[in-house]
Protein backbone atom coordinates (compact mmCIF):
# COMPACT_ATOMS: atom_id res chain seq x y z
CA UNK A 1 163.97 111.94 109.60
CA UNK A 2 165.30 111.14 106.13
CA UNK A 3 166.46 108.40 104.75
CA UNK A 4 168.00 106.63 101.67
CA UNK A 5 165.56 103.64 100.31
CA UNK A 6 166.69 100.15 100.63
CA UNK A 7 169.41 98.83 98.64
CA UNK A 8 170.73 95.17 98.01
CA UNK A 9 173.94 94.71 98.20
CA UNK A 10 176.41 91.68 98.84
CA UNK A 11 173.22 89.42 99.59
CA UNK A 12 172.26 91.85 102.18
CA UNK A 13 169.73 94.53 102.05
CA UNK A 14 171.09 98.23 103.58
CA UNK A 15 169.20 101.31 104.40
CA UNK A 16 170.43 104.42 105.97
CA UNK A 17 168.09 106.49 108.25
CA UNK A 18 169.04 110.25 109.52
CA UNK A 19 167.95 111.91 112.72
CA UNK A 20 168.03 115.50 113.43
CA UNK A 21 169.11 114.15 117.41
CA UNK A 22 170.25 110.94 119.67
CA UNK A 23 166.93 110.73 121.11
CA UNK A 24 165.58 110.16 117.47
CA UNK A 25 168.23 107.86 117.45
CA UNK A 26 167.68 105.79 120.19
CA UNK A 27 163.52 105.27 119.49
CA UNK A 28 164.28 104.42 116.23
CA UNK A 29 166.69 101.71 117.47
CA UNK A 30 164.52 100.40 120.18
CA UNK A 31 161.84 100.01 117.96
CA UNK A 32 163.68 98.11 115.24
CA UNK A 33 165.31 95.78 117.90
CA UNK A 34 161.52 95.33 118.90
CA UNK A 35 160.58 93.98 115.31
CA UNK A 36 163.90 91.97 115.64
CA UNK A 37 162.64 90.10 118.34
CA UNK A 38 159.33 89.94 117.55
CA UNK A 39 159.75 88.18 113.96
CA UNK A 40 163.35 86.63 115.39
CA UNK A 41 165.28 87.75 112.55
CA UNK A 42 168.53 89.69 113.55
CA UNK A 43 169.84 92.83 111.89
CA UNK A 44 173.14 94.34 111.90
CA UNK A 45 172.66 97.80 113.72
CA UNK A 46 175.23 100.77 113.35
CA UNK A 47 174.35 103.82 115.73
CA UNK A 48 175.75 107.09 115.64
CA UNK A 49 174.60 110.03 116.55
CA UNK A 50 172.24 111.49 113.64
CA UNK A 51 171.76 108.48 111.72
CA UNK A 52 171.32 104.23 112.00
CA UNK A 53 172.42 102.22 109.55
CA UNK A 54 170.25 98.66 109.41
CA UNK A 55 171.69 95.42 107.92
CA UNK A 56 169.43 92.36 107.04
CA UNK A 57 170.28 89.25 105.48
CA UNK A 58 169.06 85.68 106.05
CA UNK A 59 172.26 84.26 107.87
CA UNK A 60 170.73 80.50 107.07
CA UNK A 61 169.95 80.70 103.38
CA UNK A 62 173.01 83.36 102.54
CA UNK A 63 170.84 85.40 101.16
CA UNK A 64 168.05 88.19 101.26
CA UNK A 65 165.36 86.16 101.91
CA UNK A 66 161.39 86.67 102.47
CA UNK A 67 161.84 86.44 105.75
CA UNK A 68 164.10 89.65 105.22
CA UNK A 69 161.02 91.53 103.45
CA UNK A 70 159.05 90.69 106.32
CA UNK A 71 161.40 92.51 108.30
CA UNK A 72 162.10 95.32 105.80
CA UNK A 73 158.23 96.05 105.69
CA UNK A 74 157.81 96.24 109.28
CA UNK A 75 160.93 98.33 109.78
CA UNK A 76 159.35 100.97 106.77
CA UNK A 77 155.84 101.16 108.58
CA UNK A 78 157.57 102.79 111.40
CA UNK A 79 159.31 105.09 109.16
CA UNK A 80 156.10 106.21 106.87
């Protein structure tokens, strides 16, 4: 997997991850709707087939928040 670091942008924070297959894919994706529900804080989720694109912003303040770190940490200890 490879992936672009996280970037900020329109008071959301955006990272891009690439698979070499679906399966790839869909752990990935199960495991970051895990930490979704876990810390209930919702991302935005694109699938496709070689990559995920993940979404977070803190739809109460407007904002990336700390409670978006929180899940941007947890989402990069599955990654490293």
């Amino acid at each position: 997997m490879t992936s672009i670091d996280w970037t900020e942008l329109n008071n959301k924070l955006e990272r891009t991850f690439k698979f070499d297959n679906y399966n790839e894919v869909v752990l990935f994706t199960n495991q970051v709707m895990q930490i979704a529900i876990d810390q209930d804080h919702h991302p935005e989720i694109h699938v496709h087939y070689n990559f995920v694109k993940v979404r977070i912003t803190d739809c109460e303040q407007g904002t990336v928040s700390e409670k978006c770190q929180r899940f941007v940490a947890a989402v990069n200890k599955i990654v490293y």
